[in-house]
C-alpha atoms as a PDB file:
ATOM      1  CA  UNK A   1       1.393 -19.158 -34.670  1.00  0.00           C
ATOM      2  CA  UNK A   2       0.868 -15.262 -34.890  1.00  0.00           C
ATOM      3  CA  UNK A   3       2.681 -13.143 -31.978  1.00  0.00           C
ATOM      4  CA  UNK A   4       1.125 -10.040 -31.399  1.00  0.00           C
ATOM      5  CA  UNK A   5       3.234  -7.059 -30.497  1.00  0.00           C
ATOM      6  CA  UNK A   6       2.995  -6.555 -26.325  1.00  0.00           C
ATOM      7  CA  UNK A   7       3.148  -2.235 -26.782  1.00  0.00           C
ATOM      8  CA  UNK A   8       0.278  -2.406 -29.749  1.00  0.00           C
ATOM      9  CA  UNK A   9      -1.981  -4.083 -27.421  1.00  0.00           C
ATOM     10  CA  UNK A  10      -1.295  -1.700 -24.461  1.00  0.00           C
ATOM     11  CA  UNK A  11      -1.294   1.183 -27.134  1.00  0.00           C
ATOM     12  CA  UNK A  12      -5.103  -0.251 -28.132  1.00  0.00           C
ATOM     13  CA  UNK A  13      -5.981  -0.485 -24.275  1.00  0.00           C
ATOM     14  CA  UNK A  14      -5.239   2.863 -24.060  1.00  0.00           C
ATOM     15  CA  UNK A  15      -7.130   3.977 -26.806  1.00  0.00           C
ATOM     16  CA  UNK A  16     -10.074   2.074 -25.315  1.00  0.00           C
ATOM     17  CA  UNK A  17     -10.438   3.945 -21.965  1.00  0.00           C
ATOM     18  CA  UNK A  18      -8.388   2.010 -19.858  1.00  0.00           C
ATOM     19  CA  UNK A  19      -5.418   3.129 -17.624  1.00  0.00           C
ATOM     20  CA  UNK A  20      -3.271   0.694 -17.099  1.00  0.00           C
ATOM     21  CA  UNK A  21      -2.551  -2.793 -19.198  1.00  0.00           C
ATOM     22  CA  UNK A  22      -0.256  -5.839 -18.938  1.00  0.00           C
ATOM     23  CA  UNK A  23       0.083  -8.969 -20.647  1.00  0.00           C
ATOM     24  CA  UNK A  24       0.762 -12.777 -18.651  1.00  0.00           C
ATOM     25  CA  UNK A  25       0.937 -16.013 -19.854  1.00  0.00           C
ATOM     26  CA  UNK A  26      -1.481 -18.414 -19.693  1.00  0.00           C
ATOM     27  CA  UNK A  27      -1.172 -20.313 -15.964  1.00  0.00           C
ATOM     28  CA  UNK A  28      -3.015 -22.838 -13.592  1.00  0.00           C
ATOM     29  CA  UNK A  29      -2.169 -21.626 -10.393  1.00  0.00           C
ATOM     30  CA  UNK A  30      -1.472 -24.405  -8.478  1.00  0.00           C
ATOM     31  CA  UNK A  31      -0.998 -22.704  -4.786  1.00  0.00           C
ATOM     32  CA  UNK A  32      -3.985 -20.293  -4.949  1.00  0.00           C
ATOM     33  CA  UNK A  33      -6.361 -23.342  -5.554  1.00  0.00           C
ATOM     34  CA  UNK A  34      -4.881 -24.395  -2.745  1.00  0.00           C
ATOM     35  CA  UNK A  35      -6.116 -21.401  -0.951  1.00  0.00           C
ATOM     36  CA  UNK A  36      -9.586 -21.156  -3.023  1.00  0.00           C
ATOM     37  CA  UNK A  37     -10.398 -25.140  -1.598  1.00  0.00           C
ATOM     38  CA  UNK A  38      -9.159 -24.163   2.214  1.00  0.00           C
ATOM     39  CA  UNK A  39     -11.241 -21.350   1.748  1.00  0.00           C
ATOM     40  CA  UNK A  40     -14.616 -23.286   0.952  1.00  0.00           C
ATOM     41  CA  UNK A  41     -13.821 -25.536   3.683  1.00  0.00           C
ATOM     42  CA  UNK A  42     -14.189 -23.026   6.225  1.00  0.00           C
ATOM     43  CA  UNK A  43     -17.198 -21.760   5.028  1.00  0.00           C
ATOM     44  CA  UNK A  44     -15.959 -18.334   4.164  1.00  0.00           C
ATOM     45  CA  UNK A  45     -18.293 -18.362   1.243  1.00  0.00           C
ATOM     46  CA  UNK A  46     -21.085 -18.293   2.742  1.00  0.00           C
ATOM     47  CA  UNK A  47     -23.915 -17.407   0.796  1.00  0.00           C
ATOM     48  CA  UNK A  48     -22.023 -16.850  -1.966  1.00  0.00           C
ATOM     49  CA  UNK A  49     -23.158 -20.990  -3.449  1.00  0.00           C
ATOM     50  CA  UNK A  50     -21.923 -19.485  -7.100  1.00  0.00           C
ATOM     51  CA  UNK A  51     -18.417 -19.327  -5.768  1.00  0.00           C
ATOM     52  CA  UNK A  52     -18.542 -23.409  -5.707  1.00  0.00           C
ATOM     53  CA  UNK A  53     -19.272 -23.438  -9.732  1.00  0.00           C
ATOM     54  CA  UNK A  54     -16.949 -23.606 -12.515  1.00  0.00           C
ATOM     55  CA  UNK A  55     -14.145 -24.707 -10.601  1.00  0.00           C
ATOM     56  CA  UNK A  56     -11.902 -26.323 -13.602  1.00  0.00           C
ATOM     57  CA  UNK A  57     -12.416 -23.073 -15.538  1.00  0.00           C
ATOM     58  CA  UNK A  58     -11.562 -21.174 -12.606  1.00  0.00           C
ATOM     59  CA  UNK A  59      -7.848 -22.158 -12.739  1.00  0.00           C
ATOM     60  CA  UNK A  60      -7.463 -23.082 -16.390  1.00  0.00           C
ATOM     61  CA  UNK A  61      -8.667 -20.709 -18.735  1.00  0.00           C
ATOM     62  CA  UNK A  62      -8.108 -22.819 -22.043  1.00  0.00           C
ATOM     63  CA  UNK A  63     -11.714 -23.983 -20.866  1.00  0.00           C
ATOM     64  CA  UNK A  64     -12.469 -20.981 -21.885  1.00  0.00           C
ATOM     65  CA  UNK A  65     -10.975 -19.846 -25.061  1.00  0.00           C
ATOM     66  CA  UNK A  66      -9.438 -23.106 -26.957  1.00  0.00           C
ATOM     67  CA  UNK A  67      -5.419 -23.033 -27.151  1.00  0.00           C
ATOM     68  CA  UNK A  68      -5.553 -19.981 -24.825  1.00  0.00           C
ATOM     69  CA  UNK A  69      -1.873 -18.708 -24.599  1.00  0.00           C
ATOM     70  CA  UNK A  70      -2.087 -15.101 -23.081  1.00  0.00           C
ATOM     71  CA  UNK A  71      -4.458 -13.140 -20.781  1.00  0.00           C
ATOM     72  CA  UNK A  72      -4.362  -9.251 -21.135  1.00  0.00           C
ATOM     73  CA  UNK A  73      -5.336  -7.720 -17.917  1.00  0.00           C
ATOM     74  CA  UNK A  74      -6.722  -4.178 -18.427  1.00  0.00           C
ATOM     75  CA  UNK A  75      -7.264  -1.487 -15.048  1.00  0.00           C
ATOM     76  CA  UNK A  76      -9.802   1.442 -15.061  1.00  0.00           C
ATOM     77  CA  UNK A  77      -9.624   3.799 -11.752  1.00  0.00           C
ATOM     78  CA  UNK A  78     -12.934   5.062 -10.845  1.00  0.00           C
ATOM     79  CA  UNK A  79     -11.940   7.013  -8.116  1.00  0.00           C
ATOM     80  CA  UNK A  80     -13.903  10.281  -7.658  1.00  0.00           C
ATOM     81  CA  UNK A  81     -15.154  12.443  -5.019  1.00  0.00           C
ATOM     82  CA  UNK A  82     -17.393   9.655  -3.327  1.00  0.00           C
ATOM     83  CA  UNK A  83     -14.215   7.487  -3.047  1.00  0.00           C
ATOM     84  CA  UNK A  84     -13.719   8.254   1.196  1.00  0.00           C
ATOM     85  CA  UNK A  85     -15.888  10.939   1.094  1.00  0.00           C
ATOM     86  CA  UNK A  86     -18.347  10.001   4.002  1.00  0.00           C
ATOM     87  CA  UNK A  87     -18.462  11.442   7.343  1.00  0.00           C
ATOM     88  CA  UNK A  88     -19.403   9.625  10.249  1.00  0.00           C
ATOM     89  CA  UNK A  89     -22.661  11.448  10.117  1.00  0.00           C
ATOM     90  CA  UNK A  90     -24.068   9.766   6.885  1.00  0.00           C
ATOM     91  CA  UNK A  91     -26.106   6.988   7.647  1.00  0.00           C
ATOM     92  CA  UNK A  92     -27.131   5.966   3.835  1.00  0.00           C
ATOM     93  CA  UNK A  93     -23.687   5.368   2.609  1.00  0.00           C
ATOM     94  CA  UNK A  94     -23.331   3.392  -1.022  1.00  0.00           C
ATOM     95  CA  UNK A  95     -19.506   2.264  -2.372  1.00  0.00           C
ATOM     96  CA  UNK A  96     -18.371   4.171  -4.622  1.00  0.00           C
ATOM     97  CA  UNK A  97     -18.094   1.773  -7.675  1.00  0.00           C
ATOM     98  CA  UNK A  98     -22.167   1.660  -7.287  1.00  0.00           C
ATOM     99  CA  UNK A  99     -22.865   5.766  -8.188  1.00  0.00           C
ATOM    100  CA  UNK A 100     -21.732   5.218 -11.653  1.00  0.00           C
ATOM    101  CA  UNK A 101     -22.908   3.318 -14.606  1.00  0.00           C
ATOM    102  CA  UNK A 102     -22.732  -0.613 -14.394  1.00  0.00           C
ATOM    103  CA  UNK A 103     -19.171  -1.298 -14.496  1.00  0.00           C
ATOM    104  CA  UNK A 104     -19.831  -4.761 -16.461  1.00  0.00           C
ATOM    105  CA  UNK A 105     -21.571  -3.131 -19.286  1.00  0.00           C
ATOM    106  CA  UNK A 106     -19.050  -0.222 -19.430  1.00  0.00           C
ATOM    107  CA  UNK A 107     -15.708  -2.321 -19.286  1.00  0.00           C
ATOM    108  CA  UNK A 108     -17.336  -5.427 -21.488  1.00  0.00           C
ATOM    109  CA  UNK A 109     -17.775  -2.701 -24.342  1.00  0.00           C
ATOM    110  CA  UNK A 110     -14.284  -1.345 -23.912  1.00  0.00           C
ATOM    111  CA  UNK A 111     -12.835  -5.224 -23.816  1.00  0.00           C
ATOM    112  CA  UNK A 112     -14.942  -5.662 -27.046  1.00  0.00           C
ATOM    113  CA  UNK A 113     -13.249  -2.486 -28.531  1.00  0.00           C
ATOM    114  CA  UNK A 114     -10.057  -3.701 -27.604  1.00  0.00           C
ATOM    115  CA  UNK A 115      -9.996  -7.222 -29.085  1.00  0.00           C
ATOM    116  CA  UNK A 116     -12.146  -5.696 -32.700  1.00  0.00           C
ATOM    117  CA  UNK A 117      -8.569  -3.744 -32.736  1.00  0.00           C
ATOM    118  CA  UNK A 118      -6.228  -6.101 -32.193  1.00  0.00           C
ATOM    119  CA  UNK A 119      -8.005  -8.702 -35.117  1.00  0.00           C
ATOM    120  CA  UNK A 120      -8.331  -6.133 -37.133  1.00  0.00           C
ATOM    121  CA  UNK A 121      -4.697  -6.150 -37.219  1.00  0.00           C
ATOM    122  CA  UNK A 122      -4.132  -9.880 -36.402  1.00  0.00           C
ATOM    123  CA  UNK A 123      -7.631 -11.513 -38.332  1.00  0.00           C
ATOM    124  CA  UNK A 124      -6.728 -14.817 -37.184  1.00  0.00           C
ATOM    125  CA  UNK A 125      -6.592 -14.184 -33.535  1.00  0.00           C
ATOM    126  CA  UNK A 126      -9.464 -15.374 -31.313  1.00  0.00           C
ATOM    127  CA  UNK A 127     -10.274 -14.303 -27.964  1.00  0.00           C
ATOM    128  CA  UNK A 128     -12.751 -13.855 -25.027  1.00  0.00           C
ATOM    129  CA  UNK A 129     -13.684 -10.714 -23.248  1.00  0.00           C
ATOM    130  CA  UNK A 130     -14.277 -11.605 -19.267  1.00  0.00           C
ATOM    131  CA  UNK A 131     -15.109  -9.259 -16.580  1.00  0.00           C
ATOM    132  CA  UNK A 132     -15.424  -9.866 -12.910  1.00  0.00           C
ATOM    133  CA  UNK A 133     -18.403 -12.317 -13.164  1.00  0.00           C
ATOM    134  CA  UNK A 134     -16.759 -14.756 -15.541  1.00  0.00           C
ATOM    135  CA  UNK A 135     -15.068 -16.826 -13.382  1.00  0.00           C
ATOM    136  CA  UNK A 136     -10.930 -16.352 -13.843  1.00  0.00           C
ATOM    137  CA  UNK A 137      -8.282 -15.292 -11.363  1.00  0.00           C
ATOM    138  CA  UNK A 138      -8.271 -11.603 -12.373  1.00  0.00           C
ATOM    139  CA  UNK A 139      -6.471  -9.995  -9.169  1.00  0.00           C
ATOM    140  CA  UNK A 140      -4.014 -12.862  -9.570  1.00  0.00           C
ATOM    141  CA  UNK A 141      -3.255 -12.624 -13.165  1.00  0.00           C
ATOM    142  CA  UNK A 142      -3.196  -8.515 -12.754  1.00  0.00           C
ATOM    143  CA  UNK A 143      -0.539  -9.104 -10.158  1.00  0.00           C
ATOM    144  CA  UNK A 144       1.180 -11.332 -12.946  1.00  0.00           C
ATOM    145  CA  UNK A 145       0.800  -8.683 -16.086  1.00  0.00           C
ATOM    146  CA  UNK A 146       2.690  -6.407 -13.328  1.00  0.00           C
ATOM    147  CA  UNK A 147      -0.142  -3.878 -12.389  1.00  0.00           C
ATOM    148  CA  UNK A 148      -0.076  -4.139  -8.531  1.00  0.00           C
ATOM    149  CA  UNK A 149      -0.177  -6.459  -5.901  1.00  0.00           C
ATOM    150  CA  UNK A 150      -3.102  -8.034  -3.721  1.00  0.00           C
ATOM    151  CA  UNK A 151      -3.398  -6.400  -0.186  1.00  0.00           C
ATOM    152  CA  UNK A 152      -4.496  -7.618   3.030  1.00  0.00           C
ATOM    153  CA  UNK A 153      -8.000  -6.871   2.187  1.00  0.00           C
ATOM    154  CA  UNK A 154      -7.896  -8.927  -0.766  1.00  0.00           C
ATOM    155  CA  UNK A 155      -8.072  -6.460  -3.163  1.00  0.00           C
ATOM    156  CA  UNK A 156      -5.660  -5.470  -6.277  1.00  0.00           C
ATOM    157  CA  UNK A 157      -3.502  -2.396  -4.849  1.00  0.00           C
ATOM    158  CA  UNK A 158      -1.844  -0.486  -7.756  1.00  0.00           C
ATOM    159  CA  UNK A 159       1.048   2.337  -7.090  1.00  0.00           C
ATOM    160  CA  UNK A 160      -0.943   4.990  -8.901  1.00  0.00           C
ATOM    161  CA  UNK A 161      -4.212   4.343  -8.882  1.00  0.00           C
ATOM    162  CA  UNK A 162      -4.283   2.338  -5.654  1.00  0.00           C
ATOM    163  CA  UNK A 163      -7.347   0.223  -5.251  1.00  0.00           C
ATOM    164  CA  UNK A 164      -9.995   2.404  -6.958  1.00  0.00           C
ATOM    165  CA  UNK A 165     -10.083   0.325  -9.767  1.00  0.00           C
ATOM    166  CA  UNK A 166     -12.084  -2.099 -11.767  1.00  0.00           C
ATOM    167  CA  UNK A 167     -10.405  -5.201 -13.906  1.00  0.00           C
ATOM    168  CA  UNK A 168     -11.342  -6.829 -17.355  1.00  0.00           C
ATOM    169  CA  UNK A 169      -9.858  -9.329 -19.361  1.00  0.00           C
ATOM    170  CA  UNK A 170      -8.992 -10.888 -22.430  1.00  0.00           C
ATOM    171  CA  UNK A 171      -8.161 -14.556 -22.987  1.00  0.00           C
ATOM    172  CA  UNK A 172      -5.942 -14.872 -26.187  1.00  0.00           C
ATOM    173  CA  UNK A 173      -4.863 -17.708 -28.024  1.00  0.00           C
ATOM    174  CA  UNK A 174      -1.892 -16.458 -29.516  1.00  0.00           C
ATOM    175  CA  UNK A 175       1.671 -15.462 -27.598  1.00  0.00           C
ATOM    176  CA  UNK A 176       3.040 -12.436 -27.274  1.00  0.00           C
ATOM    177  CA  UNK A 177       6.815 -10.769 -27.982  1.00  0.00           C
ATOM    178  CA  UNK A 178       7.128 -10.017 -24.299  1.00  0.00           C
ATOM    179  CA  UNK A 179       5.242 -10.616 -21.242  1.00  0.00           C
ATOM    180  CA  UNK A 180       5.276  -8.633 -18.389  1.00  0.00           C
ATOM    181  CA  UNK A 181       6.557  -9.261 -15.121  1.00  0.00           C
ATOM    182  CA  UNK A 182       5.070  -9.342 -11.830  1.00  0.00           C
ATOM    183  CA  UNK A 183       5.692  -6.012  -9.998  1.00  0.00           C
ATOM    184  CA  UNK A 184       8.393  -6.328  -7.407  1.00  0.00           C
ATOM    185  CA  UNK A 185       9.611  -3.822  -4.466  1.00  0.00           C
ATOM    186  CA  UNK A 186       5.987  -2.500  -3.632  1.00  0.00           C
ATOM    187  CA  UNK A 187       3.408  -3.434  -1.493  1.00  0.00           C
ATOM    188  CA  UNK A 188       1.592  -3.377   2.094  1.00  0.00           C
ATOM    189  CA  UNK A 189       4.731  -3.904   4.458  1.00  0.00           C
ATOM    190  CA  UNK A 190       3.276  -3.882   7.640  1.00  0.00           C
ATOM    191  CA  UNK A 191       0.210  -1.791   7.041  1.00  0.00           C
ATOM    192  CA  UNK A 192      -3.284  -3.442   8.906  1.00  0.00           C
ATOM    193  CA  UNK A 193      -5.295   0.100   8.036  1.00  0.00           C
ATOM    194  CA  UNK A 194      -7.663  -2.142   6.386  1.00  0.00           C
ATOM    195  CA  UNK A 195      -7.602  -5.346   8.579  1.00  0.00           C
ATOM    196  CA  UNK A 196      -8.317  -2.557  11.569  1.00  0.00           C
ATOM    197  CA  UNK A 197     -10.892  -0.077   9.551  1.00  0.00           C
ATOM    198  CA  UNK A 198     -13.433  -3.556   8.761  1.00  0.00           C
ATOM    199  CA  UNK A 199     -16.328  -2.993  11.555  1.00  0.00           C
ATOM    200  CA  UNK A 200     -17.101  -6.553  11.129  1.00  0.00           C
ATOM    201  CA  UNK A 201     -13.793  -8.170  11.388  1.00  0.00           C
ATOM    202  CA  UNK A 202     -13.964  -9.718   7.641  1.00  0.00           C
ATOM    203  CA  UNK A 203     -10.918  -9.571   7.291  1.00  0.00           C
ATOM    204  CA  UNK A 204      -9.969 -13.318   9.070  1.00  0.00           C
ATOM    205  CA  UNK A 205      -6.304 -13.396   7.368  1.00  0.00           C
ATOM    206  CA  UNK A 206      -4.254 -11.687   5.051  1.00  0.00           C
ATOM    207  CA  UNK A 207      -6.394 -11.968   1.529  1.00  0.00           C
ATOM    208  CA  UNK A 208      -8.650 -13.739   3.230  1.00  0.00           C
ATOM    209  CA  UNK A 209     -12.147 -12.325   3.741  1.00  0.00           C
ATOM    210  CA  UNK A 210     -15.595 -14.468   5.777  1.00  0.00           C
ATOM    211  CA  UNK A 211     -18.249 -13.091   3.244  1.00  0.00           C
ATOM    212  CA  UNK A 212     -20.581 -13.994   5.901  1.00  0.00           C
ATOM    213  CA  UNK A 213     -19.364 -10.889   8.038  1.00  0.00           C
ATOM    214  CA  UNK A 214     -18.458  -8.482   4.871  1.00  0.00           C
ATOM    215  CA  UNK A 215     -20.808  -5.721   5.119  1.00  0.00           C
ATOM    216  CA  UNK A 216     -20.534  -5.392   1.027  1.00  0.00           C
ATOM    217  CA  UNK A 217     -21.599  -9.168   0.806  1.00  0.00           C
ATOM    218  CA  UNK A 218     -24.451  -8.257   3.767  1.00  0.00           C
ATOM    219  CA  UNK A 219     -25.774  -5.580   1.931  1.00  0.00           C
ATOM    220  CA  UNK A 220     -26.027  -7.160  -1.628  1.00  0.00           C
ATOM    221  CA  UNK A 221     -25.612 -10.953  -1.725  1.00  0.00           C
ATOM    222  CA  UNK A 222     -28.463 -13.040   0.481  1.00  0.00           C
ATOM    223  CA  UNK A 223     -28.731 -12.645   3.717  1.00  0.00           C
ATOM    224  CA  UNK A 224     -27.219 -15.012   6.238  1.00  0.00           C
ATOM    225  CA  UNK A 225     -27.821 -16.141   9.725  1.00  0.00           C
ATOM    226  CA  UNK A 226     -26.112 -13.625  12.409  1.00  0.00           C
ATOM    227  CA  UNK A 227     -26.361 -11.179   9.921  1.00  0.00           C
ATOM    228  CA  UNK A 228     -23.741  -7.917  11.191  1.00  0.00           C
ATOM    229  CA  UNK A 229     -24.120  -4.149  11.701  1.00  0.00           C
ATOM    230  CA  UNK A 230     -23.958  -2.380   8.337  1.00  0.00           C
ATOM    231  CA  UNK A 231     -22.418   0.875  10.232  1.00  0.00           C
ATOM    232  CA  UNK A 232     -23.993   2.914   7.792  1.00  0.00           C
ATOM    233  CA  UNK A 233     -23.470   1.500   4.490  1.00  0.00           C
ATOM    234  CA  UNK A 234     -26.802   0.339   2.242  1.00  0.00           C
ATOM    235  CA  UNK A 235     -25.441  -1.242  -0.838  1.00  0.00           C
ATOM    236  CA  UNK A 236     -21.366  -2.300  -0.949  1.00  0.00           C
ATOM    237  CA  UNK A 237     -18.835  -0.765   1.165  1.00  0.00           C
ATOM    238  CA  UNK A 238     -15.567   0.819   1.245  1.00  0.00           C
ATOM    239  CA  UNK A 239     -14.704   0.829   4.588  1.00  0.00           C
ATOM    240  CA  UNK A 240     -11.445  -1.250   3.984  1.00  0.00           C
ATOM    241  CA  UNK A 241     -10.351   1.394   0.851  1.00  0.00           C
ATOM    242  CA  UNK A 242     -11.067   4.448   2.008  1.00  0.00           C
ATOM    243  CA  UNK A 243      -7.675   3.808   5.295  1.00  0.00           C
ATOM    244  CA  UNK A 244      -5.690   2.546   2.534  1.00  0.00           C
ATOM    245  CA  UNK A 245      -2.711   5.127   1.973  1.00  0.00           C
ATOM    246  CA  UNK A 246      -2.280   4.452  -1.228  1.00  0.00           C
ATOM    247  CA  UNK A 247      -5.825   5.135  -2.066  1.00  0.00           C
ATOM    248  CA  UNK A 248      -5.411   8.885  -0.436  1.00  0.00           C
ATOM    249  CA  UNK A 249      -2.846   9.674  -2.745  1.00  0.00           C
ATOM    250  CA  UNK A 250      -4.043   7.605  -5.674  1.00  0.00           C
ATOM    251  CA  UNK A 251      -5.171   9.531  -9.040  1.00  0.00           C
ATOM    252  CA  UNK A 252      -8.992  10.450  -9.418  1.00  0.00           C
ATOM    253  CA  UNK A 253     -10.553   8.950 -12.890  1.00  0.00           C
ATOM    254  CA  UNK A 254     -10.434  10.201 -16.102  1.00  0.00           C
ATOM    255  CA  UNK A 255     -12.456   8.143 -18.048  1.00  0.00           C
ATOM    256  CA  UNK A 256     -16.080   9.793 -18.285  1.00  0.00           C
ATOM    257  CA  UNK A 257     -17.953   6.637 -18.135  1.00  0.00           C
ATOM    258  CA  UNK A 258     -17.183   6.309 -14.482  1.00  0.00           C
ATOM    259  CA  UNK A 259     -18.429   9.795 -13.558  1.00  0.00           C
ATOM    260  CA  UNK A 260     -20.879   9.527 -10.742  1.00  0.00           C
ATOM    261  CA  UNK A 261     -24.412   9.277 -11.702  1.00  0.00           C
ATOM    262  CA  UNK A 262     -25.541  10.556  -8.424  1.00  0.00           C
ATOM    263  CA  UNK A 263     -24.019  11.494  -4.711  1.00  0.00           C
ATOM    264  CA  UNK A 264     -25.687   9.537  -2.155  1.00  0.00           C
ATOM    265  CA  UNK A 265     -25.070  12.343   0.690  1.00  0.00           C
ATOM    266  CA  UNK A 266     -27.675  13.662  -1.091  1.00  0.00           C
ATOM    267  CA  UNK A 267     -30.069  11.026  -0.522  1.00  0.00           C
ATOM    268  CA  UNK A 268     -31.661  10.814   3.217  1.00  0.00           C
ATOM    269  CA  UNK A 269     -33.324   7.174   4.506  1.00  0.00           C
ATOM    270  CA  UNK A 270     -36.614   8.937   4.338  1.00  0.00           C
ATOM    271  CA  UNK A 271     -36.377   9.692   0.986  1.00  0.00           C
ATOM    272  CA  UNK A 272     -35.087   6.448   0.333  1.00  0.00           C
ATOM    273  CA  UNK A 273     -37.837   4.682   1.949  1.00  0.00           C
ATOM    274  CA  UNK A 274     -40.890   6.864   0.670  1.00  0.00           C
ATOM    275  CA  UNK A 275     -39.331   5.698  -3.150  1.00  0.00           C
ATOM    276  CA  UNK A 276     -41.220   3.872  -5.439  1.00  0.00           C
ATOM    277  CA  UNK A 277     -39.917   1.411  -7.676  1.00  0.00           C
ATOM    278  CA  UNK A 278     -40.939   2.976 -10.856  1.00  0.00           C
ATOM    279  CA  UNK A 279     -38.797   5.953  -9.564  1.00  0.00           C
ATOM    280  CA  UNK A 280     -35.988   4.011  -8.796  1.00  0.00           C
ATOM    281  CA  UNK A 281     -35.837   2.605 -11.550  1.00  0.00           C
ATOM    282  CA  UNK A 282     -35.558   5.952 -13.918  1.00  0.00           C
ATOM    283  CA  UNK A 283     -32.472   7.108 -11.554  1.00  0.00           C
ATOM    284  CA  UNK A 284     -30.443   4.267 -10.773  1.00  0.00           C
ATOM    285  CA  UNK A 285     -32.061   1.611 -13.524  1.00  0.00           C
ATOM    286  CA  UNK A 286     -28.267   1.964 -14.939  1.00  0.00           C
ATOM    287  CA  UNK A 287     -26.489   1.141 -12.155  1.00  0.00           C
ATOM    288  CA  UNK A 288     -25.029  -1.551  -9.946  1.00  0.00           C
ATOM    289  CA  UNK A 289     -27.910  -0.759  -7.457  1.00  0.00           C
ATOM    290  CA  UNK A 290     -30.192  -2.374  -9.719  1.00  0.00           C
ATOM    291  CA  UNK A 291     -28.699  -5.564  -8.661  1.00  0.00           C
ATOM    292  CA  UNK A 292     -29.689  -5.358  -5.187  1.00  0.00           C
ATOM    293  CA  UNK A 293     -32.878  -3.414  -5.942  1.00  0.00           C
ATOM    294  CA  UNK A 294     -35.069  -0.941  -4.051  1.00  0.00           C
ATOM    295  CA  UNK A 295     -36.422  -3.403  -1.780  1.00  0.00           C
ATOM    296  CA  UNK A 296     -33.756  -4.894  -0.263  1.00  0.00           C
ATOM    297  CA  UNK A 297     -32.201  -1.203   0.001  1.00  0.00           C
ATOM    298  CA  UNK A 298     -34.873  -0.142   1.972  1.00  0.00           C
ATOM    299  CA  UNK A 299     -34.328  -3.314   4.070  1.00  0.00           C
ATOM    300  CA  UNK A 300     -30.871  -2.342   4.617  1.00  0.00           C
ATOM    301  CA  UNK A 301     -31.542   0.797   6.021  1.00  0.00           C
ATOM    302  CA  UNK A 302     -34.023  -0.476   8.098  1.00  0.00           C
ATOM    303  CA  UNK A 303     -31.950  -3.231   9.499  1.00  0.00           C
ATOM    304  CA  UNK A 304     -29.059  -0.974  10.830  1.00  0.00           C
END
């Protein structure tokens, strides 16, 4: 079996864009399906049906690449100047993820990078590029390969770049000469910032969010009964991020292909509402707003 060298393939990721990379082995994770099943019990899905599918592959990714042996977890910040820069004033507010390009397409082509280099070097190695709609434990395995740790708002929380960033993943089938270990000494300690900062009280438990209250979910997934305040916010939200300390500190982003496409303070509801769809399609065709579309922005801004 071929072993691929641990620092060429964080050299490559590197190369590729990313900022931060670690390798983990292959796992099941036993205790956080656990978790995953109480939380479908309770409902905490909500509309999110999708959530239910792919279970098996969920927790075993040799369903997913055969004789899988190693998943390399790869971190981009996009932190910028929309990352907590709202005032209480702005009532069209969009997370900050959403001004850029579509993070899928942009960390799916650095993935792809990533892997041509490593079988260009090792031809016999085969792999699968995954982002956060292919359904794997990403925050769990990130918190494996040693990149951070998963706060109380459920979210990856890395020292440098805190949680203003965005995960892919590839699913080897090879080992590696060293794996990484999960990063010890750091975390939340008693911090509730971002249990407190949630206007809708998502934040049930530690890690544990009710989708059904999330204003992010509210505001892009379908629309549920009892439907919350958005406070503000018309597609996502980073209401949770923005209290986070290590997010005030954390480094802004480097990599050009999360430079803000547009700034939303610059955007009022009127003009929001008097757009048509062939114009909202030429500015924000590219982004994650696309997802949501202009409709059901408009709808969010008149709701609140």
């Amino acid at each position: 079996m071929v072993i691929i060298e641990t620092k060429y393939i964080k050299n490559a990721a590197i190369d590729a864009g990313f900022d931060l990379c670690g390798v983990a082995r292959c796992q099941k994770f036993p205790l956080n399906r656990l978790a995953f099943n109480r939380w479908l019990e309770q409902g905490y899905d909500s509309s999110l049906g999708y959530m239910r599918n792919y279970q098996e592959m969920r927790f075993d990714v040799e369903q997913m690449v055969e004789g899988a042996r190693s998943v390399v977890v790869c971190a981009v910040s996009y932190k910028s100047e929309m990352s907590g820069g709202y005032g209480a004033e702005d009532r069209c507010k969009i997370a900050s993820y959403a001004c850029n390009s579509d993070y899928h397409k942009s960390i799916k082509k650095m993935l792809q990078t990533l892997l041509k280099v490593l079988q260009q070097r090792y031809p016999s190695l085969k792999g699968r590029a995954c982002v956060d709609s292919a359904p794997i434990l990403e925050k769990q395995y990130a918190v494996e390969a040693g990149l951070g740790w998963i706060g109380r708002q459920s979210l990856l929380v890395t020292p440098d770049y805190g949680s203003y960033v965005l995960l892919g993943e590839l699913v080897l089938d090879c080992e590696v000469d060293a794996y990484d270990e999960p990063m010890q000494a750091v975390g939340c300690g008693e911090c509730r910032r971002c249990v407190d900062a949630c206007p809708a009280g998502a934040i049930v438990e530690p890690m544990t969010i009710d989708t059904a209250r999330c204003i992010s979910c509210q505001t892009i997934e379908k629309v549920g009964e009892g439907a919350t305040p958005l406070n503000g916010w018309i597609f996502g939200c980073d209401e949770c991020q923005n209290c986070c300390p290590y997010n005030k500190k954390a480094k802004s982003h480097s990599n050009s292909a999360f430079n803000p496409l547009f700034d939303p303070r610059e955007i009022s509801a009127q003009e929001w509402l008097a757009m048509s769809e062939e114009e909202f399609s030429d500015r924000f065709g590219s982004t994650p707003l696309k997802r949501s579309g202009l409709e059901r922005i408009k709808a969010n801004i008149n709701r609140d």
